[in-house]
Protein backbone atom coordinates (compact mmCIF):
# COMPACT_ATOMS: atom_id res chain seq x y z
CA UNK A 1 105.27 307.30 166.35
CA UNK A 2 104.32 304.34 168.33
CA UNK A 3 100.88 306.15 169.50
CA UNK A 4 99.76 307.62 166.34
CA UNK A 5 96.30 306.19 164.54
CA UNK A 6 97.53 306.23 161.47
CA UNK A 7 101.00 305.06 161.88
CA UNK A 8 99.78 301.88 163.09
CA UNK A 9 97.48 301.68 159.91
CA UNK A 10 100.52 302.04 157.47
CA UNK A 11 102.48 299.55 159.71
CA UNK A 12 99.18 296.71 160.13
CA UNK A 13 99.04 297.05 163.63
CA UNK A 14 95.54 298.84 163.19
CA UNK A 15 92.96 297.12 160.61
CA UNK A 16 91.68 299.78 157.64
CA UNK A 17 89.86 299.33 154.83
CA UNK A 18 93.06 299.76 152.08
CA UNK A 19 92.27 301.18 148.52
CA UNK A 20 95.09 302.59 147.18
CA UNK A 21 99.18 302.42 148.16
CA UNK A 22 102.08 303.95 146.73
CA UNK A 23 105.75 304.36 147.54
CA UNK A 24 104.90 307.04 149.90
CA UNK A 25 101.20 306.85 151.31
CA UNK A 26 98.63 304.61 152.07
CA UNK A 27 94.58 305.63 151.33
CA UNK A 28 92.06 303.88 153.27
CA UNK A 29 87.98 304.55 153.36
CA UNK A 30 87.17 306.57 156.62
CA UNK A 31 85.60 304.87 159.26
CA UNK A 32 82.79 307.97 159.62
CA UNK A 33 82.05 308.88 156.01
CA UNK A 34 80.46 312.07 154.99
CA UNK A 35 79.96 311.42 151.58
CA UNK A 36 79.53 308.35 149.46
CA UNK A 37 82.56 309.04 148.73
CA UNK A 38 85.06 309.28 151.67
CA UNK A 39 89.22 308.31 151.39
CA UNK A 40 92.02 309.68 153.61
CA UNK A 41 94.94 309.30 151.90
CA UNK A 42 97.96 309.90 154.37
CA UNK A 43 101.73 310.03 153.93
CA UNK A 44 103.77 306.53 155.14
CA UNK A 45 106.21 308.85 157.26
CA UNK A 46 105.00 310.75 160.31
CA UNK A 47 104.00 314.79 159.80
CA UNK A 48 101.81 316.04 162.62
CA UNK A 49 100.27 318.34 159.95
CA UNK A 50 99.96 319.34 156.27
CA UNK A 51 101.98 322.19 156.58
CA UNK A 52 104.91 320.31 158.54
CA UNK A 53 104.90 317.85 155.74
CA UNK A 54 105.22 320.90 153.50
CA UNK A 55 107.85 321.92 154.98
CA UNK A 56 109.67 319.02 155.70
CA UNK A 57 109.08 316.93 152.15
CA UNK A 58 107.25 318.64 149.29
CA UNK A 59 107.92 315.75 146.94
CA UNK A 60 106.14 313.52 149.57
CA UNK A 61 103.31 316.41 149.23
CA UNK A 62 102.95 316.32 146.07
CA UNK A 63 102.37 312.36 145.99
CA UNK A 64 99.95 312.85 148.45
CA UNK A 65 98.01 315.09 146.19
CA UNK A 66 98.54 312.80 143.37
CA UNK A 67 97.40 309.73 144.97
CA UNK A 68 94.64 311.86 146.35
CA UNK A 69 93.37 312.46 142.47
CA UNK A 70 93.89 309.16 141.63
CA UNK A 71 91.71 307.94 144.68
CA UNK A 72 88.85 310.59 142.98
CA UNK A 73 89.65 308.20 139.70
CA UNK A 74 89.42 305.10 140.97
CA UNK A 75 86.19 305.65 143.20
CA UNK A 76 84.43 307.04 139.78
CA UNK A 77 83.93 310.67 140.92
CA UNK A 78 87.11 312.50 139.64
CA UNK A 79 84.36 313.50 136.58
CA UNK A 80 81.72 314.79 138.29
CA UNK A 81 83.49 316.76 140.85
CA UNK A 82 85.39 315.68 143.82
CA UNK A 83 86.78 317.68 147.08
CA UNK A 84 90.40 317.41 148.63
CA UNK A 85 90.50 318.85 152.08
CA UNK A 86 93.36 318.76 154.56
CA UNK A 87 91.96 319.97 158.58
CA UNK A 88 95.25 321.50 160.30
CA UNK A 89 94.79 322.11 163.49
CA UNK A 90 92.16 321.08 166.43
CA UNK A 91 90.24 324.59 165.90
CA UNK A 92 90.07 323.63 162.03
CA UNK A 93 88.64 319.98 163.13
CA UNK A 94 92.29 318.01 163.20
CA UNK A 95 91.44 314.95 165.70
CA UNK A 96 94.53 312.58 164.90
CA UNK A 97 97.73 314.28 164.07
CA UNK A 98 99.37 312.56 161.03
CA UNK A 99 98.89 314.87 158.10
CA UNK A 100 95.95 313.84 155.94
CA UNK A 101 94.00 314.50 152.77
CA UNK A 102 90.00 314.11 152.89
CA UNK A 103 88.85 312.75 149.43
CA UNK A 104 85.34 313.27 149.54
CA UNK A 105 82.73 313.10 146.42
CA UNK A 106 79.96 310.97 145.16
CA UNK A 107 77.18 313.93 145.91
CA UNK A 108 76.25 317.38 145.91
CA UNK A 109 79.44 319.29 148.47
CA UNK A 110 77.70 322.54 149.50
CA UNK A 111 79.98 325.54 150.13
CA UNK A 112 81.07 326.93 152.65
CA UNK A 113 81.23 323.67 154.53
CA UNK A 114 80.37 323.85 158.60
């Protein structure tokens, strides 16, 4: 989509701090952490949301969620506890529609969150 965020981040139109790529998703630090630690790993291809991704590709999930641990290993926090959260929908705090996990870890993650 030529007005998505994120698509322009996979294609280089849009800067973003790159830490991880794979066949099928990019992961980049977000640009207003709340944690130390604080990666949105995203799939190359266009889904509005998790669950449309679901639908439409669950290998393509399941790399996301792979990548997503790997993220959690690479950033040093996969052993002391990491979260993986995916916001679907504006009312659940969705702001750019591309499908996207939330790796966040590197402190204490309280629950229930907000």
């Amino acid at each position: 989509m030529t007005d998505c965020l994120f698509c322009k981040i996979v294609s280089g139109d849009v800067p973003a701090t790159i830490v991880r790529e794979s066949a099928g998703t990019v992961a980049f630090r977000d640009i207003n952490p709340q944690a130390p630690t604080h990666v949105l790993v995203i799939p190359r291809d266009h889904h509005p949301t998790v669950g449309e991704l679901a639908a439409s590709d669950a290998g393509l999930l399941a790399e996301l969620v792979r990548e997503a641990h790997q993220v959690a290993v690479d950033e040093g926090v996969a052993e002391t506890g990491y979260r993986v959260v995916f916001n679907t929908g504006s009312q659940a705090g969705q702001t750019v529609f591309h499908a996207h996990a939330h790796v966040l870890g590197g402190r204490g993650l309280n629950w229930p969150p907000g």
